[in-house]
Protein backbone atom coordinates (compact mmCIF):
# COMPACT_ATOMS: atom_id res chain seq x y z
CA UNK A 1 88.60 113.80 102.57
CA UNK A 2 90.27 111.19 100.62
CA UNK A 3 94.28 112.00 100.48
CA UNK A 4 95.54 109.43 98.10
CA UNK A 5 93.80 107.72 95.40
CA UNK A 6 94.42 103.78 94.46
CA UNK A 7 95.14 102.51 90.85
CA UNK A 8 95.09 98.93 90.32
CA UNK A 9 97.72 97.72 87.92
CA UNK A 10 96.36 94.96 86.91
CA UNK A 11 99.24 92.65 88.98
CA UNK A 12 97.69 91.78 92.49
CA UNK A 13 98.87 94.17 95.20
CA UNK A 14 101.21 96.11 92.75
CA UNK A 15 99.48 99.97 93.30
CA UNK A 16 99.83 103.41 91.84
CA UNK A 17 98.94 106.38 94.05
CA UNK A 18 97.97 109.74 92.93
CA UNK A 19 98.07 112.19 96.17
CA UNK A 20 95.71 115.32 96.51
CA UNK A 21 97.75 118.05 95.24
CA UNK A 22 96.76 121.46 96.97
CA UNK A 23 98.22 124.12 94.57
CA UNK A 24 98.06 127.82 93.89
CA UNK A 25 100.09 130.68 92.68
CA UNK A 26 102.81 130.28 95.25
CA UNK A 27 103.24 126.57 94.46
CA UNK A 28 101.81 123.32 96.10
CA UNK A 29 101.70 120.85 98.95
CA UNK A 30 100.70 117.29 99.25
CA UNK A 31 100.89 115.13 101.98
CA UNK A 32 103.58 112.10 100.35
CA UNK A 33 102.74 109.59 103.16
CA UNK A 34 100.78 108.84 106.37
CA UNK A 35 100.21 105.34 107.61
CA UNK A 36 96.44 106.09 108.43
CA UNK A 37 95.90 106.67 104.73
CA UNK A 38 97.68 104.86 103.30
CA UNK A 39 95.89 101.87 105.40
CA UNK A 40 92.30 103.43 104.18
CA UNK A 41 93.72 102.39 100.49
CA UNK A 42 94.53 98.84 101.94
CA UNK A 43 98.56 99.52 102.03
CA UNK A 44 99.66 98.33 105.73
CA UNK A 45 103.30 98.64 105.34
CA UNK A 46 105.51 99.59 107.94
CA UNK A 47 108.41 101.24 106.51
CA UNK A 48 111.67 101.28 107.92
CA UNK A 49 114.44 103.38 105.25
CA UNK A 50 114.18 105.99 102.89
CA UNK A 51 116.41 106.15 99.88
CA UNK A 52 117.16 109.00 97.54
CA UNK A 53 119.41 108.95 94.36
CA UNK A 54 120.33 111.50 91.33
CA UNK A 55 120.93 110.89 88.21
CA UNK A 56 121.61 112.18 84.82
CA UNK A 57 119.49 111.27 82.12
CA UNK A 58 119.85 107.32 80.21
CA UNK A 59 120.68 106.20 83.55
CA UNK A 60 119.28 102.78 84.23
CA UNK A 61 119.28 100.93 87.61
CA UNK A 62 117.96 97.72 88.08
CA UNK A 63 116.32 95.41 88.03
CA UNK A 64 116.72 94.65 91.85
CA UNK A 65 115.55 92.96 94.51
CA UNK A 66 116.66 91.01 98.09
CA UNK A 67 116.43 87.28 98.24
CA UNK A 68 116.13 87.36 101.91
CA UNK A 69 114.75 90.61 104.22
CA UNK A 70 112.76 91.29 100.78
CA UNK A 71 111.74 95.11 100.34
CA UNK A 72 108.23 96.74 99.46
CA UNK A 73 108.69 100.03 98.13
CA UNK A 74 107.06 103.30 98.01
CA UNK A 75 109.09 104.84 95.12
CA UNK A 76 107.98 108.69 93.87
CA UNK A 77 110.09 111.60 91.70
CA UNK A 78 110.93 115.03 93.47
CA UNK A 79 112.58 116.14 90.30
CA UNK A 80 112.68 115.15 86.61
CA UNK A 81 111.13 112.20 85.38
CA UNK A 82 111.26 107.92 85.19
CA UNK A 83 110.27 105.08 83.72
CA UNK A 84 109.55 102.78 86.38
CA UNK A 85 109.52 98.98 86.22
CA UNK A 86 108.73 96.47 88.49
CA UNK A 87 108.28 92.54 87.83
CA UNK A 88 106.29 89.84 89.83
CA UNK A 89 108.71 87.65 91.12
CA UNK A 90 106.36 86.06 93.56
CA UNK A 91 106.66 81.88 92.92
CA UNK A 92 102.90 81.26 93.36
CA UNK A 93 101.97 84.31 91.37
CA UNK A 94 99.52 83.97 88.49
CA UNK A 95 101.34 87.25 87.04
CA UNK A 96 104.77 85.35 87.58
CA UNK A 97 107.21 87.00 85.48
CA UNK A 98 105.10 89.98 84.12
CA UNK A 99 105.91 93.80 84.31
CA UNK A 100 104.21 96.75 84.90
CA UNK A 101 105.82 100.53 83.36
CA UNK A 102 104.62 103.56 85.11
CA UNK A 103 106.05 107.39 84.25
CA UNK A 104 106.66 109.32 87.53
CA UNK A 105 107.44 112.58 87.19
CA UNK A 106 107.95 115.31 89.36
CA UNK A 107 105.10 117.09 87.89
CA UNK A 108 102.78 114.42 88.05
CA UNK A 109 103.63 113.10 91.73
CA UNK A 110 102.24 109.83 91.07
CA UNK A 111 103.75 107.44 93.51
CA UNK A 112 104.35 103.87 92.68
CA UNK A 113 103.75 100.80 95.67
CA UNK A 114 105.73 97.60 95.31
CA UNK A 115 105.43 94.69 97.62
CA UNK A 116 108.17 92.35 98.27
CA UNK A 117 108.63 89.96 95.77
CA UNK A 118 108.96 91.97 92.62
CA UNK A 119 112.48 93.21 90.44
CA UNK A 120 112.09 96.62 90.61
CA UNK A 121 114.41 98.97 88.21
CA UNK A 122 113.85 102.48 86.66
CA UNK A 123 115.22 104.39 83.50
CA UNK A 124 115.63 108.59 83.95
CA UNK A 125 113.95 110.38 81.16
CA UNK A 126 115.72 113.64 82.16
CA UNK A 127 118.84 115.71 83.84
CA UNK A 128 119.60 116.35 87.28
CA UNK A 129 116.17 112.94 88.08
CA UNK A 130 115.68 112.60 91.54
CA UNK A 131 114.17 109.55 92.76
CA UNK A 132 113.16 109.10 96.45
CA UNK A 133 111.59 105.67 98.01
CA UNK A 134 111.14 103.93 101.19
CA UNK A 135 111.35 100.69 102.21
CA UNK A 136 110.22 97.72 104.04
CA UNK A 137 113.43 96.31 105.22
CA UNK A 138 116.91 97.14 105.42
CA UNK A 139 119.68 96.71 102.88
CA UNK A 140 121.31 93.71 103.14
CA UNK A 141 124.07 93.27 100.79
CA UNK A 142 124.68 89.77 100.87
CA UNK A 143 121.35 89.13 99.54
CA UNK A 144 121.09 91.34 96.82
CA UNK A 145 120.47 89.84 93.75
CA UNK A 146 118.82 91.31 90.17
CA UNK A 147 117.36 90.09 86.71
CA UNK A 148 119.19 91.58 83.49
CA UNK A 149 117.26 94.51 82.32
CA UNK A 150 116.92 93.27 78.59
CA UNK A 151 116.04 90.36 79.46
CA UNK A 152 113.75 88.95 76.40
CA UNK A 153 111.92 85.82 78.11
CA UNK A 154 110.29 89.13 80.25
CA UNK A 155 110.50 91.28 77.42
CA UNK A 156 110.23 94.94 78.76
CA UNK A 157 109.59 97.55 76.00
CA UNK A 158 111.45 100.45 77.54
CA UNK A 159 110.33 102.75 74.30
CA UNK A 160 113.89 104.18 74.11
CA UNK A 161 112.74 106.55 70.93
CA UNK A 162 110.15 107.45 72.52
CA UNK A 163 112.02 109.64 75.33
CA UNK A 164 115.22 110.12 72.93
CA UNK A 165 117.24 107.79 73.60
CA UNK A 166 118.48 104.31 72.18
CA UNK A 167 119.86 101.07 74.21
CA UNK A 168 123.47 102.00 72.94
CA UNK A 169 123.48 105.38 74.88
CA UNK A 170 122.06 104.19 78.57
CA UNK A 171 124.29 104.12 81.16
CA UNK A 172 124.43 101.09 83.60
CA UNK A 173 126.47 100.10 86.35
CA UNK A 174 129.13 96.94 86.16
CA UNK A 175 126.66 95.03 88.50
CA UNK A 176 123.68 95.64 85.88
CA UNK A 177 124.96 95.17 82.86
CA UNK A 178 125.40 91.29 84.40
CA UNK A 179 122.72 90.29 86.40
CA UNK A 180 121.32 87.06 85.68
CA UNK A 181 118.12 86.43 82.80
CA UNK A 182 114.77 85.23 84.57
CA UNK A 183 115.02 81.80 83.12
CA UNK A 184 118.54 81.13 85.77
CA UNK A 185 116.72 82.31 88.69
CA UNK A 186 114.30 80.26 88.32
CA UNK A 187 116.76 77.41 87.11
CA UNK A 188 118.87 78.64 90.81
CA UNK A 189 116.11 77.33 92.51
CA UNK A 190 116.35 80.55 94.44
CA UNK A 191 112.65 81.64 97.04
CA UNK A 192 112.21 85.13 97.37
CA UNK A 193 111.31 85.40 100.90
């Protein structure tokens, strides 16, 4: 029986997941990860930390990424809902510089793959989101490094109205609001890897 099911994105190696969902009137369970699996779908990851954050809703984080002990990331909602954003910062890329959005909800238990190499950021659509991931690598501060999330040479449309919200009510941290645009990491001369 087949566990998880692959979506291409269109952006090489950049996967959504959809797990078998086993549900009745008491509730559900899924199976969220196993490496055999997740290998039968072609994602051979090792991962080595799990992350989990809350936040209320207009909250956006990102878009970040590690210029050195880069992270791949296996990001999925336990409660409420995001807008999910990751761009292909990969230098030999033929997507260089594109994006791909993805809604994860709780309800919908997609999960979201992204290798090393990409931005990756999200916006919460509701209260009380909870947003769990692992990853590939450890933190390491002194190589963190991000792309502003309004960035226009990428051009994300994060459909604000859409969810009820505009770009004058979302909350970001000091740290986001100045990242630096695409166009002066490339100019930094910066390799992700």
């Amino acid at each position: 029986m087949i566990k998880f099911k692959r979506i291409e994105t269109g952006i090489k190696d950049l996967i959504v997941i959809e797990p078998t969902v086993f549900g009745d009137s008491r509730g559900f369970f899924m199976e969220s990860y196993s490496k055999k699996d997740f290998s039968e779908i072609g994602i051979e990851s090792e991962f080595v930390q799990d992350n989990h954050s809350k936040s209320k809703k207009g909250v956006l984080r990102g878009l970040h990424f590690q210029t050195k002990y880069t992270q791949g990331k296996l990001v999925r909602v336990t409660a409420g809902a995001v807008l999910d954003i990751a761009v292909d910062l990969r230098k030999d890329s033929p997507t260089f510089g594109k994006y791909f959005l993805i809604e994860l909800t709780a309800d919908n238990k997609k999960m979201f793959y992204i290798p090393s190499g990409f931005a990756h950021g999200f916006l919460t659509l509701e209260d009380n989101t909870e947003f769990q991931y692992k990853c590939t690598d450890y933190y390491a501060p002194e190589f963190d490094s991000g792309i502003l999330w309004n960035d226009s040479d990428i051009g994300i449309e994060w459909n604000f109205e859409k969810y009820g919200l505009s770009e004058n009510v979302i909350l970001l941290s000091d740290k986001d609001k100045q990242q630096q645009t695409l166009k002066e990491f490339i100019e930094s001369g910066v390799v992700i890897g």
